[in-house]
N, C-alpha and C. Protein backbone atom coordinates (compact mmCIF):
# COMPACT_ATOMS: atom_id res chain seq x y z
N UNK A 1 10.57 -223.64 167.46
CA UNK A 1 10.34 -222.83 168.66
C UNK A 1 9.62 -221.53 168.31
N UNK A 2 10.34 -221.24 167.41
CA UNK A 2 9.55 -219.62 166.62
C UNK A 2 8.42 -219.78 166.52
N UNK A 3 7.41 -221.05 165.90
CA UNK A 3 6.56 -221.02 165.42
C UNK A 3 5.62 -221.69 166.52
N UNK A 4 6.22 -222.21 167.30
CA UNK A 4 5.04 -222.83 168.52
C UNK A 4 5.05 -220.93 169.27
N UNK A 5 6.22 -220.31 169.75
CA UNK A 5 5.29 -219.13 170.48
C UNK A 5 4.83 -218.02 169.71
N UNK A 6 4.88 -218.69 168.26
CA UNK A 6 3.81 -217.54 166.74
C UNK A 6 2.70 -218.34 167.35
N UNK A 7 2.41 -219.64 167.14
CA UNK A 7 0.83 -220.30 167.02
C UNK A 7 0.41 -219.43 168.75
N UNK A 8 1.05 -219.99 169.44
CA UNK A 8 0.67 -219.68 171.29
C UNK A 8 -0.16 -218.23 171.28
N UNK A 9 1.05 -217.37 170.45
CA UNK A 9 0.27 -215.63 170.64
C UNK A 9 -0.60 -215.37 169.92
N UNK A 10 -0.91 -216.29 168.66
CA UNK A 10 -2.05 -215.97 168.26
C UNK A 10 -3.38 -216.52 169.27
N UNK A 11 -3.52 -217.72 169.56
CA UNK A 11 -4.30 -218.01 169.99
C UNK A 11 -4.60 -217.03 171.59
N UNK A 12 -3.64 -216.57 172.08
CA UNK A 12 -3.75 -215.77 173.01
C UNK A 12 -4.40 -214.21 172.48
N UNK A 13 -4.43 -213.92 171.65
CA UNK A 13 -4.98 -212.50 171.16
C UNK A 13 -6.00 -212.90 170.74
N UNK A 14 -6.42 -214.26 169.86
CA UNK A 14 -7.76 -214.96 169.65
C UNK A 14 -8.51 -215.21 170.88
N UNK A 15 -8.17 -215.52 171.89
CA UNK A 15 -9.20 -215.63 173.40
C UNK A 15 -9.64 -214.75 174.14
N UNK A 16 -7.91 -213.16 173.59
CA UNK A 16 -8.37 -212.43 174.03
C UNK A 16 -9.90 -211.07 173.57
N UNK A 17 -9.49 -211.53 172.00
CA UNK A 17 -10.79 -211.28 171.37
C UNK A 17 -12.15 -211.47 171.56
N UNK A 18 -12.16 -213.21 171.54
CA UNK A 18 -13.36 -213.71 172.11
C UNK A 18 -13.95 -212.75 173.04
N UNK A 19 -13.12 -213.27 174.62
CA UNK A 19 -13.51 -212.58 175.55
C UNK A 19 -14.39 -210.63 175.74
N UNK A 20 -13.30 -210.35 174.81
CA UNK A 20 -13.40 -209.12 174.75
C UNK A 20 -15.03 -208.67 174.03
N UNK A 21 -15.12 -209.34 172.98
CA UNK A 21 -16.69 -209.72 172.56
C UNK A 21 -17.65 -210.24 173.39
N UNK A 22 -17.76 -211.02 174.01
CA UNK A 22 -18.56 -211.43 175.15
C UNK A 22 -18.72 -210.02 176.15
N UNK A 23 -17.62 -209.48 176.75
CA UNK A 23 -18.01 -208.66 177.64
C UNK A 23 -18.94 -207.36 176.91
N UNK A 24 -18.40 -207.41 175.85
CA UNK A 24 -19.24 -206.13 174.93
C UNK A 24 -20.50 -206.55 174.85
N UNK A 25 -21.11 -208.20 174.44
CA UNK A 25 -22.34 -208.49 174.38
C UNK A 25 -22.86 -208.72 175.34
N UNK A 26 -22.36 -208.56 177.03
CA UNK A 26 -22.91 -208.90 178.17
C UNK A 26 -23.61 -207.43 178.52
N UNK A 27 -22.44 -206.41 177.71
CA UNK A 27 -22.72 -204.83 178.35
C UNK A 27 -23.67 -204.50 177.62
N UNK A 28 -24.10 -204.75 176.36
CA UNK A 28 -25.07 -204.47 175.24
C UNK A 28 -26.61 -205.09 176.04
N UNK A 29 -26.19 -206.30 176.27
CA UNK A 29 -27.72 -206.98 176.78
C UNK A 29 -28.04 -206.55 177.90
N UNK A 30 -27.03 -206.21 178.96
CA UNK A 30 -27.72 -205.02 179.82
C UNK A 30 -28.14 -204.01 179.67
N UNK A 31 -27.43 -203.09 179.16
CA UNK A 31 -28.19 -201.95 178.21
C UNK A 31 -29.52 -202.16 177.96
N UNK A 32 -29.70 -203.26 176.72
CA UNK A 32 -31.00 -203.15 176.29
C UNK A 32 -32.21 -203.96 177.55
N UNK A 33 -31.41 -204.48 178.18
CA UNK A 33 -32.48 -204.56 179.35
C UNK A 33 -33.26 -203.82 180.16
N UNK A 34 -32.15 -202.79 180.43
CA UNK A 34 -32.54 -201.87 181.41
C UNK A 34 -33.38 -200.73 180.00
N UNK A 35 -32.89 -200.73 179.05
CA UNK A 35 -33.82 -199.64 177.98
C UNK A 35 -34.96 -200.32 177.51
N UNK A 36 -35.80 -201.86 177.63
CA UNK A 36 -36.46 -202.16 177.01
C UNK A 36 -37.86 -201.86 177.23
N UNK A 37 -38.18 -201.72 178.67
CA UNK A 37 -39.67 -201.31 179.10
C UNK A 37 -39.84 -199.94 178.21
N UNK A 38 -38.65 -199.13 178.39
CA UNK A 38 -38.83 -197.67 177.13
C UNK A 38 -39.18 -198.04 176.21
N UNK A 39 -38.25 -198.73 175.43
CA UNK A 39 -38.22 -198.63 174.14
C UNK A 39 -39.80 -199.42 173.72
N UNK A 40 -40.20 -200.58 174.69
CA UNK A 40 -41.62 -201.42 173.76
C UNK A 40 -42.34 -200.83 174.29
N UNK A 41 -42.77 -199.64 175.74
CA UNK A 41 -43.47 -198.74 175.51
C UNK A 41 -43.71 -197.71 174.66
N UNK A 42 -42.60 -197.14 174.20
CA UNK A 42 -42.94 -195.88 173.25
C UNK A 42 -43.28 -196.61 171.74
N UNK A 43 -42.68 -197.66 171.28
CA UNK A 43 -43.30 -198.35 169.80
C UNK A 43 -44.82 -198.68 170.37
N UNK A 44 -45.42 -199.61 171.18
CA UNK A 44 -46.88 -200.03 171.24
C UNK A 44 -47.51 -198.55 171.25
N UNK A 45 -46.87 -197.50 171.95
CA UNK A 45 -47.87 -196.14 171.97
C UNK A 45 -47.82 -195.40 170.98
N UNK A 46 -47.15 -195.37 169.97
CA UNK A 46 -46.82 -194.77 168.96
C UNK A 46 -47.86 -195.50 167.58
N UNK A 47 -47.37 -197.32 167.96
CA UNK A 47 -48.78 -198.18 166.92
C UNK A 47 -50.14 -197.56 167.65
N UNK A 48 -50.35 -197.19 168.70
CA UNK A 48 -51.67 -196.93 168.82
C UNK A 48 -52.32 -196.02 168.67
N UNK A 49 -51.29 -194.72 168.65
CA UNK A 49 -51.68 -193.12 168.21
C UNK A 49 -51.56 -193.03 167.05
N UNK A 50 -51.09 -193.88 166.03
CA UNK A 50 -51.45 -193.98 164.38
C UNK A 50 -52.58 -194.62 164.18
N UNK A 51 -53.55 -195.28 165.28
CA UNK A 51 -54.63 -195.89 164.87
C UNK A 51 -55.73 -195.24 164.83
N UNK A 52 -56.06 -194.66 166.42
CA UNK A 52 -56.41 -194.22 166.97
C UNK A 52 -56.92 -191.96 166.88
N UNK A 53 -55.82 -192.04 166.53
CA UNK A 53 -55.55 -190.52 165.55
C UNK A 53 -56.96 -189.65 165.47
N UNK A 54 -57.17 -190.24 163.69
CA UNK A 54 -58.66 -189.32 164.06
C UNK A 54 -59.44 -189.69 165.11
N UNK A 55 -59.72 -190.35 165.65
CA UNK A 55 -60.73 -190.88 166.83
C UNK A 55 -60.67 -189.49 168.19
N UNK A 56 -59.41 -189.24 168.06
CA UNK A 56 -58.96 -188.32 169.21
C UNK A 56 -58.87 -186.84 168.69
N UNK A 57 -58.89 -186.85 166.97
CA UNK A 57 -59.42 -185.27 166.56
C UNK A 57 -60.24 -184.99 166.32
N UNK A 58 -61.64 -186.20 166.27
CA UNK A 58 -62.91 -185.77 166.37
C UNK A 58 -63.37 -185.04 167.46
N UNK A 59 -62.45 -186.01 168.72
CA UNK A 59 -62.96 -185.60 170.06
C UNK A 59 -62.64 -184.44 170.64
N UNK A 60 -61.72 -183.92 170.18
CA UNK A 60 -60.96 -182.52 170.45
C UNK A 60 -61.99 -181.46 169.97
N UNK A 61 -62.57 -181.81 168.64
CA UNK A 61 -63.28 -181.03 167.93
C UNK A 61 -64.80 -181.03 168.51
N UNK A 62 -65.04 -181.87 168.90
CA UNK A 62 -66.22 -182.11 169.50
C UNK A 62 -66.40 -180.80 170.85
N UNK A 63 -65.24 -181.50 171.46
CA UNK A 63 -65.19 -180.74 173.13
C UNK A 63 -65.19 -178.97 172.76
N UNK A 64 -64.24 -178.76 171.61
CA UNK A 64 -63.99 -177.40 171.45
C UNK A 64 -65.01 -176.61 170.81
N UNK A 65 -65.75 -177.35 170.02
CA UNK A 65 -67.28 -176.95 169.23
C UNK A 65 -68.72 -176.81 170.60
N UNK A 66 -68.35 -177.95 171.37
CA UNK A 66 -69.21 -177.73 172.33
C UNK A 66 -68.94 -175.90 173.43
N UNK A 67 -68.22 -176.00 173.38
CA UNK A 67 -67.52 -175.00 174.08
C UNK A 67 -68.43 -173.56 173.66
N UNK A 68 -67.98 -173.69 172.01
CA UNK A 68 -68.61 -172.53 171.30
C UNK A 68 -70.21 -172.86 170.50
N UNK A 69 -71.01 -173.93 171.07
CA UNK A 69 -71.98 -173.73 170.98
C UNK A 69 -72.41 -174.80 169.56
N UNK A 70 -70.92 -174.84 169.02
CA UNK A 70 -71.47 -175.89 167.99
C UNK A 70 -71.95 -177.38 168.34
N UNK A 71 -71.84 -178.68 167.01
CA UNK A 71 -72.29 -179.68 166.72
C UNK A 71 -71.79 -180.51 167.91
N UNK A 72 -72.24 -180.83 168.35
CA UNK A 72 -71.36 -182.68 169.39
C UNK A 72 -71.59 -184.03 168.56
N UNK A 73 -71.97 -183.52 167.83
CA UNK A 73 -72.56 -185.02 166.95
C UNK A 73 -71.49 -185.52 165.90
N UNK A 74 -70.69 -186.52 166.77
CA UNK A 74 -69.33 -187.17 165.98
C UNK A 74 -69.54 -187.42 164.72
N UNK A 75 -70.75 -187.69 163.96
CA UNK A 75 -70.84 -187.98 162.63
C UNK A 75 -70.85 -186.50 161.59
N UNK A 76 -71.52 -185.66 162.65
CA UNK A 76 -71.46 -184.45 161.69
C UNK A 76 -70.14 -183.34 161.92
N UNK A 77 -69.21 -184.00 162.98
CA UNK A 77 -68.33 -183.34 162.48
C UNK A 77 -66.81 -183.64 162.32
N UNK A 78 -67.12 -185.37 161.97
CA UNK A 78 -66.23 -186.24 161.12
C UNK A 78 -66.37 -185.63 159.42
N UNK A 79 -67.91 -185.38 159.36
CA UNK A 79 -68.37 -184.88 157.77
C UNK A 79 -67.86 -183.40 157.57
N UNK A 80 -67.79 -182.52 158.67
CA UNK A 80 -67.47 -181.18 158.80
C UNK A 80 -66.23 -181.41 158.25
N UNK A 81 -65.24 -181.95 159.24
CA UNK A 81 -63.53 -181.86 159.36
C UNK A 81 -63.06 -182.63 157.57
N UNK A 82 -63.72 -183.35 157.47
CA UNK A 82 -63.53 -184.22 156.45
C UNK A 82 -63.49 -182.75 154.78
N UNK A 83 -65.08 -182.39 155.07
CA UNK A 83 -65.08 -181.34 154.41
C UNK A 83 -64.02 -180.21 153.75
N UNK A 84 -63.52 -179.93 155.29
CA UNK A 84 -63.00 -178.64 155.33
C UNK A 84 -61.52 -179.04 154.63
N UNK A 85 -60.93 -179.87 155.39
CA UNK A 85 -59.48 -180.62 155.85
C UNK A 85 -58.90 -181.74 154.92
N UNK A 86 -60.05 -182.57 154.69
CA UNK A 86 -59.50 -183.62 153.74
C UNK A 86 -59.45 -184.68 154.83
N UNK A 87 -58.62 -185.67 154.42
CA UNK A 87 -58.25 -187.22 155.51
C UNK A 87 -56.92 -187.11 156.33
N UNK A 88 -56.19 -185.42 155.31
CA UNK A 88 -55.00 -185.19 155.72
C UNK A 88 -55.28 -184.52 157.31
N UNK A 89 -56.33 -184.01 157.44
CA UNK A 89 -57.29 -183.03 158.59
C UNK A 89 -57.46 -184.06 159.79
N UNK A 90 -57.46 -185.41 159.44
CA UNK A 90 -57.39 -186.09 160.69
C UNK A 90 -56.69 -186.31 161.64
N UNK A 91 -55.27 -186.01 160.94
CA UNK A 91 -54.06 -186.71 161.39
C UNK A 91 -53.07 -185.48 161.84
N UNK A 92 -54.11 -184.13 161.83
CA UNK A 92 -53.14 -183.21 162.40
C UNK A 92 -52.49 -183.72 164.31
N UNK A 93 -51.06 -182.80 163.94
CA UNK A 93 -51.06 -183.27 165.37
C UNK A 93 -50.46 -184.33 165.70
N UNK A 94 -49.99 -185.70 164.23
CA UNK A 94 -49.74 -186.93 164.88
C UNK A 94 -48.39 -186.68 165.04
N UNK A 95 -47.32 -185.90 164.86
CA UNK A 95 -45.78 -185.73 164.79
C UNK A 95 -46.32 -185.56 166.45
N UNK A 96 -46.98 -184.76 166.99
CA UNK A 96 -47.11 -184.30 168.11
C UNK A 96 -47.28 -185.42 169.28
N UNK A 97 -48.16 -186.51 168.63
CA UNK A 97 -48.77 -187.66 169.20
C UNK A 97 -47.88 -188.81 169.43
N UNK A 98 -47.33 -188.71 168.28
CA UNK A 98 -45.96 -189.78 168.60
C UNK A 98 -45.27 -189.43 169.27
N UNK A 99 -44.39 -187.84 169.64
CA UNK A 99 -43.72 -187.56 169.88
C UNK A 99 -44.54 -187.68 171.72
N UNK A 100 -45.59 -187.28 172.15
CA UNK A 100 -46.01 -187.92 173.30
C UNK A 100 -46.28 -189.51 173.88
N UNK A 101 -46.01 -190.11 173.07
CA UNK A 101 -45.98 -191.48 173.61
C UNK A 101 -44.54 -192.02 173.30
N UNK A 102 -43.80 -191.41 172.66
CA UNK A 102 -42.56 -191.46 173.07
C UNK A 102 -41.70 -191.31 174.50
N UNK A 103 -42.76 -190.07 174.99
CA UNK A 103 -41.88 -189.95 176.08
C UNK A 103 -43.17 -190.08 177.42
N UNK A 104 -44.46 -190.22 176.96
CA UNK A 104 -45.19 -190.55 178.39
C UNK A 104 -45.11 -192.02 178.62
N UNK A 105 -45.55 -192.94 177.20
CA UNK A 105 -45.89 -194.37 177.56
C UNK A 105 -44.70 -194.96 177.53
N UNK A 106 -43.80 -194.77 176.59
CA UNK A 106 -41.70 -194.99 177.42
C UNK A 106 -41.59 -195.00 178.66
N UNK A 107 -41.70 -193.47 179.27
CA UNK A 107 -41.76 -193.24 180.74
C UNK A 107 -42.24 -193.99 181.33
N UNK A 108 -43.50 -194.29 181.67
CA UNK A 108 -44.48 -194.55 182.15
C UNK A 108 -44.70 -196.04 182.43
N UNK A 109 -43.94 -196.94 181.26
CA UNK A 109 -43.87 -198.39 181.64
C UNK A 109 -42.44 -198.59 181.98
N UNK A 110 -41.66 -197.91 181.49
CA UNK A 110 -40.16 -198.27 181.97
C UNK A 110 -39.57 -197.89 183.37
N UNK A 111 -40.62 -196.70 183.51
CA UNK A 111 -40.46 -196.29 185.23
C UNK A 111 -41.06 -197.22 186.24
N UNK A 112 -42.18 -197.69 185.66
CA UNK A 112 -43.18 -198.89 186.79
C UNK A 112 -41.85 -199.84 186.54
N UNK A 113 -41.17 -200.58 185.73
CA UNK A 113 -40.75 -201.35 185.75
C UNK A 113 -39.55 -201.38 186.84
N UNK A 114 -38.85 -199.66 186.79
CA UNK A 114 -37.77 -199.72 187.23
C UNK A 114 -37.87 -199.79 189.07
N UNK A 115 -39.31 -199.22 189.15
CA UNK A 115 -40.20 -198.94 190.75
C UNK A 115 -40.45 -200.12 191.13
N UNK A 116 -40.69 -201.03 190.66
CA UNK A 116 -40.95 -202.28 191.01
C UNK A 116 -40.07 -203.13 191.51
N UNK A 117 -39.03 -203.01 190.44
CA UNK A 117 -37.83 -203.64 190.96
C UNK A 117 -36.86 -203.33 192.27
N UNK A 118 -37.10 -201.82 192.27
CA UNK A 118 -36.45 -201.28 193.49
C UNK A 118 -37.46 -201.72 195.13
N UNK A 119 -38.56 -202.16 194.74
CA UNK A 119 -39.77 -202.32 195.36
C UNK A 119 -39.40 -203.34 195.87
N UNK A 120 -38.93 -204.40 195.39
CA UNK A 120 -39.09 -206.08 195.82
C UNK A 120 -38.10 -206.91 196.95
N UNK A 121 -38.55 -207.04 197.23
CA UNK A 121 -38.10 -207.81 198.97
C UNK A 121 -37.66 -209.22 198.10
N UNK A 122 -36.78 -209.62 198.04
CA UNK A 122 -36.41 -211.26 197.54
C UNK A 122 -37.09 -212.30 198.50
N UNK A 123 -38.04 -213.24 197.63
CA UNK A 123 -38.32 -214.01 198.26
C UNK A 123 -40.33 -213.72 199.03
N UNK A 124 -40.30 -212.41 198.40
CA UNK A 124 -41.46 -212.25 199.24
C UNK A 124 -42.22 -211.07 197.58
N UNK A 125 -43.83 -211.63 198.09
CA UNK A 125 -44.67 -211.57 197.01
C UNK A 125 -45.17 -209.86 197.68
N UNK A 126 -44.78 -209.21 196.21
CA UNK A 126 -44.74 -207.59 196.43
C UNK A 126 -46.08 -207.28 197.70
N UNK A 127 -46.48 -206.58 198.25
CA UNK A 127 -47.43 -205.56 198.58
C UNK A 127 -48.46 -205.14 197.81
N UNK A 128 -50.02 -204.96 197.72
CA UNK A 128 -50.46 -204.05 196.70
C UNK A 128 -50.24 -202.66 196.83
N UNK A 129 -49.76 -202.51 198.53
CA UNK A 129 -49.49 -200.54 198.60
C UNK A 129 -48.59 -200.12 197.89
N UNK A 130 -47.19 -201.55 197.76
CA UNK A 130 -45.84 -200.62 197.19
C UNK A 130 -46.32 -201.13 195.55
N UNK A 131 -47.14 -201.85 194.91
CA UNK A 131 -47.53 -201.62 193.73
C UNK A 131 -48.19 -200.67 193.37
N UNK A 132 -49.16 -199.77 194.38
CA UNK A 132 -49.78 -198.84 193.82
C UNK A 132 -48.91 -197.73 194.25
N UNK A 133 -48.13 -197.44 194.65
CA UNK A 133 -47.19 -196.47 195.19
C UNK A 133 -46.15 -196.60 193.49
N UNK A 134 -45.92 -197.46 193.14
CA UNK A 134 -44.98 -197.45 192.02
C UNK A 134 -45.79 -197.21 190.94
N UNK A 135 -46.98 -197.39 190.32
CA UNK A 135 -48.08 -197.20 189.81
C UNK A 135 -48.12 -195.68 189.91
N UNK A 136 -48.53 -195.11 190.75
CA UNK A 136 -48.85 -193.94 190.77
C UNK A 136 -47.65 -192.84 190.44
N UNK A 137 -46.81 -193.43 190.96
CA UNK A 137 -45.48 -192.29 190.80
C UNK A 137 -44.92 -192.31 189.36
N UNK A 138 -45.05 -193.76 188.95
CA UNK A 138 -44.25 -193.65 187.12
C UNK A 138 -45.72 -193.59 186.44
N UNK A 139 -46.72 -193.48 187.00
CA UNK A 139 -48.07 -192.34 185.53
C UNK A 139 -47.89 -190.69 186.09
N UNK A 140 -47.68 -190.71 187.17
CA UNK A 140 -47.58 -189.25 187.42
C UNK A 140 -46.45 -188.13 186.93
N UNK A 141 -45.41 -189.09 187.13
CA UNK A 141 -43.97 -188.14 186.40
C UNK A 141 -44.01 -188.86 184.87
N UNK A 142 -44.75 -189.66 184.36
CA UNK A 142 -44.25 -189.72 183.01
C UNK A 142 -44.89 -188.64 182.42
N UNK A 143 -46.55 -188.32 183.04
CA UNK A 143 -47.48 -187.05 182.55
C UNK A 143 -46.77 -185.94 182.49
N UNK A 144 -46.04 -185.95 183.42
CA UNK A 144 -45.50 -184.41 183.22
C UNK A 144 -44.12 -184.17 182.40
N UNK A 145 -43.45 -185.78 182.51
CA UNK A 145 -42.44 -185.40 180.81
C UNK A 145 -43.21 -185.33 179.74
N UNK A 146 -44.53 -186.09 179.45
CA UNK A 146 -45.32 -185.75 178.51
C UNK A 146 -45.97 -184.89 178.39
N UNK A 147 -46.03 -183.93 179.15
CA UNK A 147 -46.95 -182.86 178.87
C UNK A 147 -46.73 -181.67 177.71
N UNK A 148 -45.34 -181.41 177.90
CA UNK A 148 -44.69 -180.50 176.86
C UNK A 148 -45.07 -180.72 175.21
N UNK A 149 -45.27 -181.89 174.61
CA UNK A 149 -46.17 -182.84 173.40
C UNK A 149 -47.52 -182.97 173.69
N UNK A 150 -47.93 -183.48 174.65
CA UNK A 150 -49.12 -183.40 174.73
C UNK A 150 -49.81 -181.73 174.75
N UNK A 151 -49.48 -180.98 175.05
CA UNK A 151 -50.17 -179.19 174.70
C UNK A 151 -49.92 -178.96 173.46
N UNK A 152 -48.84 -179.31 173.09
CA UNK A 152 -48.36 -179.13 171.44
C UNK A 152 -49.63 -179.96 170.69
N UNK A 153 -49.83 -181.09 170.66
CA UNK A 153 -50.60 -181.84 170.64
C UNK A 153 -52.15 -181.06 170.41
N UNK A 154 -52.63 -180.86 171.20
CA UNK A 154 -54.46 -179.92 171.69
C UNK A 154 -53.70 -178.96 170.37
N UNK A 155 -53.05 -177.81 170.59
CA UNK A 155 -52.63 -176.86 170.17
C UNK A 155 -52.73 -176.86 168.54
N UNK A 156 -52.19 -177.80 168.58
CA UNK A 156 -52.30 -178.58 166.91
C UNK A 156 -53.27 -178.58 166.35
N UNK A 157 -54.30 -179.48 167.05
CA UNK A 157 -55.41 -179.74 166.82
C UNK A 157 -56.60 -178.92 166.37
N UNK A 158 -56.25 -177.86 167.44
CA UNK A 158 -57.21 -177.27 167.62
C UNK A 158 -57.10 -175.56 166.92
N UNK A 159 -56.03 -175.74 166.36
CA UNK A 159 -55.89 -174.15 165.38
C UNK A 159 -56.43 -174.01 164.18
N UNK A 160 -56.99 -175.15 163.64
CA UNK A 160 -57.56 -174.62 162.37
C UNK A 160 -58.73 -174.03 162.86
N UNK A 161 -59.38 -173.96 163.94
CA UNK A 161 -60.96 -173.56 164.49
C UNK A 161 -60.53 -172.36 165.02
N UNK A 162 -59.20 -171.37 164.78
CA UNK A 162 -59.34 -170.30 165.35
C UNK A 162 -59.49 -169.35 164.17
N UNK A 163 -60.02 -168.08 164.51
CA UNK A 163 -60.00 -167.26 163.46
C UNK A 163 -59.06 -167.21 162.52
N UNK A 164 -58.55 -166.76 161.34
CA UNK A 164 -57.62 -167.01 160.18
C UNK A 164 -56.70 -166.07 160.67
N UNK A 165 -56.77 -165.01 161.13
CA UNK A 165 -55.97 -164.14 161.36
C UNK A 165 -54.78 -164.34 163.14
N UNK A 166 -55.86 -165.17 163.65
CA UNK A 166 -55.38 -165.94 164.88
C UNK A 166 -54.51 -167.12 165.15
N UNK A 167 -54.62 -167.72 164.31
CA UNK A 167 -54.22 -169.28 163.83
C UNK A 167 -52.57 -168.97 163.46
N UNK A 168 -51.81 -170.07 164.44
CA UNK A 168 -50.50 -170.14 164.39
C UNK A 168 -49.92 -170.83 163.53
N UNK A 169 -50.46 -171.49 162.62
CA UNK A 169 -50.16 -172.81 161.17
C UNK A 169 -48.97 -173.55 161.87
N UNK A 170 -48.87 -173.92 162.78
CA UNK A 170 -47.79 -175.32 162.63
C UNK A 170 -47.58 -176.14 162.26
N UNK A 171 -45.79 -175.89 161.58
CA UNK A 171 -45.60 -177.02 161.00
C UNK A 171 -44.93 -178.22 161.24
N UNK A 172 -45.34 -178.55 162.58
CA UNK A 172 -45.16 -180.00 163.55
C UNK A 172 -44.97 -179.47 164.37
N UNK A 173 -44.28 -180.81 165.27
CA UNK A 173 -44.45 -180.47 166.62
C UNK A 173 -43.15 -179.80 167.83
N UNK A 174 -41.82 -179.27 166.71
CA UNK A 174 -40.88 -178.67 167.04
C UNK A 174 -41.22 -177.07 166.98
N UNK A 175 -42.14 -177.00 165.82
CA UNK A 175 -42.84 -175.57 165.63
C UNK A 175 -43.43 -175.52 166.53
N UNK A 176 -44.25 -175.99 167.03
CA UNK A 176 -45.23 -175.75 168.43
C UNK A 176 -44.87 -175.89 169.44
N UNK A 177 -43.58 -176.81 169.26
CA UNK A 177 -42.58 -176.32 171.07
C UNK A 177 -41.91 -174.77 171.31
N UNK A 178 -41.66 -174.52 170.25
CA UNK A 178 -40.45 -173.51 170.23
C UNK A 178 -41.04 -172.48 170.16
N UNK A 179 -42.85 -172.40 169.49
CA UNK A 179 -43.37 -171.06 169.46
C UNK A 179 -43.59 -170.93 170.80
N UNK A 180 -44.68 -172.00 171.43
CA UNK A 180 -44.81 -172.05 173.51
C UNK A 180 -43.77 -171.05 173.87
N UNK A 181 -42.61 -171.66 173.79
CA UNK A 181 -41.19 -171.34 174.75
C UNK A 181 -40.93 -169.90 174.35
N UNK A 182 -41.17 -169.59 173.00
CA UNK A 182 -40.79 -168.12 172.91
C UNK A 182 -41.84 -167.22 173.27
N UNK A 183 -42.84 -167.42 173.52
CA UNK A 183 -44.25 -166.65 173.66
C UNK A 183 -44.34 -166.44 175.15
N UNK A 184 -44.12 -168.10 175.91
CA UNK A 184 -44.38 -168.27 177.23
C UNK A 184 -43.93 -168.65 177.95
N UNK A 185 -42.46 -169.05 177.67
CA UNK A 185 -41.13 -169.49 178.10
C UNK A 185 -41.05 -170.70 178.49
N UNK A 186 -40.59 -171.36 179.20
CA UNK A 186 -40.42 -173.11 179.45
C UNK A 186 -41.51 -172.98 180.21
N UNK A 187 -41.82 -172.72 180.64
CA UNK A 187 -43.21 -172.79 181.76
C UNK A 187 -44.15 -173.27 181.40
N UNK A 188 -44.38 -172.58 180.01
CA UNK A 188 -45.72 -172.53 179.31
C UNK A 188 -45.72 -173.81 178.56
N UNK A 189 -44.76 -174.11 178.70
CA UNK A 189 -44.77 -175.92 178.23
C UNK A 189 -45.14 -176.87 179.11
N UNK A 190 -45.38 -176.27 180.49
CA UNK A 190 -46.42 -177.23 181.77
C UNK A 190 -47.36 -176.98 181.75
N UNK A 191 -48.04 -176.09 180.98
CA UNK A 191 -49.80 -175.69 181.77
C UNK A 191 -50.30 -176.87 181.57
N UNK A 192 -51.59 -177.24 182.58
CA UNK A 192 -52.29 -178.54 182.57
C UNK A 192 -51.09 -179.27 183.05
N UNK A 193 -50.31 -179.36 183.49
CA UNK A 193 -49.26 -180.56 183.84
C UNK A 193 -50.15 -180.90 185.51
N UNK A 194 -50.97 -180.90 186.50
CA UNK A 194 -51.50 -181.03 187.30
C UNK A 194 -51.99 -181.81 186.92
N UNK A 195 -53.50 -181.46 186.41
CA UNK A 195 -54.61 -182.45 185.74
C UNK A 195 -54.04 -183.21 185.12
N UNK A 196 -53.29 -183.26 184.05
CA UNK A 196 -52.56 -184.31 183.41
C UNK A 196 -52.16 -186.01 183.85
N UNK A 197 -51.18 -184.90 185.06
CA UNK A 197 -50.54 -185.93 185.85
C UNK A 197 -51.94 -186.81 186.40
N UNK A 198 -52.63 -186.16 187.53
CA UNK A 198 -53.42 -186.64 188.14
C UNK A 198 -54.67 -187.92 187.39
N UNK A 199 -55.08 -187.47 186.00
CA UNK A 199 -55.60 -188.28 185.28
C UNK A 199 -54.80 -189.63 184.68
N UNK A 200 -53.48 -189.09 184.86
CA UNK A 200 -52.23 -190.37 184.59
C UNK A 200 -52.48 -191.20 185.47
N UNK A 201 -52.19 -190.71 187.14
CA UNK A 201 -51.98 -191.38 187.96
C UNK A 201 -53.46 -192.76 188.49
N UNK A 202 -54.39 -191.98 188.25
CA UNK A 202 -55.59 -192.37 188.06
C UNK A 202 -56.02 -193.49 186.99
N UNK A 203 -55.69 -193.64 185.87
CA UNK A 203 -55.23 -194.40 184.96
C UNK A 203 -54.52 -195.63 185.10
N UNK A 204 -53.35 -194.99 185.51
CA UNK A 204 -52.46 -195.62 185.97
C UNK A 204 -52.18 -197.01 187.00
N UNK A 205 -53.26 -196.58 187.92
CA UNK A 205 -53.10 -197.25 189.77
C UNK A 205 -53.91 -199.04 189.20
């Protein structure tokens, strides 16, 4: 008798185990459901701003040289930056770059995803208005969580071209949040958040 309700309670704390595992792996796979448009947005944007990198500090350099009258000519001032900077000179900025596609292209596909879903009529094939309505709203607010990295970002980029005595040397992209915020307070971590957005949304649709 002892030992049939020993075997019984084990197997009863064994089912209740089971069970108890299942509900943990039901709550886990929701989780990562609802986190996955984030999460394989911010890795694909992150593989692409390590590719992509110098391509986008030539262009910075380009726009900002044009500004002051210098070279536009991507070859001569791939040879310039190369010169000055090294290969290490390309990649200023990428802590900054990742750290913006972390939180725009995360945003930005995990919000369409989540707009969409709230969007859908069962049974009936979406709208293109409420697709571009969800479109527009998750590139527009992801721009502006990204914007705070993305200025850090330019900022980065673009300080070795200021005078020596002008030049803020950052050393990533926590240094270049925290100098913004103390200089210009949280605010100054939106400028361009308009245009931003708007070129998101545009992008985006």
């Amino acid at each position: 008798s002892f030992f049939i309700l020993s075997s019984s309670s084990s197997e009863a704390e064994l089912a209740g185990l089971v069970v108890s595992c299942f509900l943990s792996f039901v709550k886990m796979s929701d989780a990562w459901k609802a986190a996955k448009p984030f999460v394989t947005g911010s890795l694909s944007g992150c593989f692409a701003t390590c590719c992509i990198q110098p391509i986008d500090m030539v262009k910075v350099r380009i726009q900002l040289g044009a500004a002051e009258g210098g070279s536009t000519n991507p070859i001569e001032v791939t040879k310039k930056l190369l010169k000055e900077d090294g290969v290490a000179g390309m990649y200023k900025g990428l802590s900054a770059g990742l750290t913006r596609q972390v939180f725009y292209t995360g945003a930005r596909l995990g919000l369409y995803d989540i707009f969409t879903e709230a969007a859908k009529t069962p049974g009936e094939k979406m709208p293109f208005w409420k697709t571009t309505v969800c479109a527009l709203t998750a590139g527009g607010l992801a721009a502006v969580i990204g914007n705070p990295a993305d200025l850090s970002l330019i900022r980065m980029q673009a300080d070795t071209m200021l005078p020596e005595a002008e030049r803020r040397n950052y050393r990533g992209v926590g240094h270049a949040l925290t100098s913004t915020v103390r200089d210009e307070g949280v605010a100054g971590l939106f400028k361009g958040a308009v245009p931003t957005a708007t070129r998101a949304m545009a992008l985006n649709f």
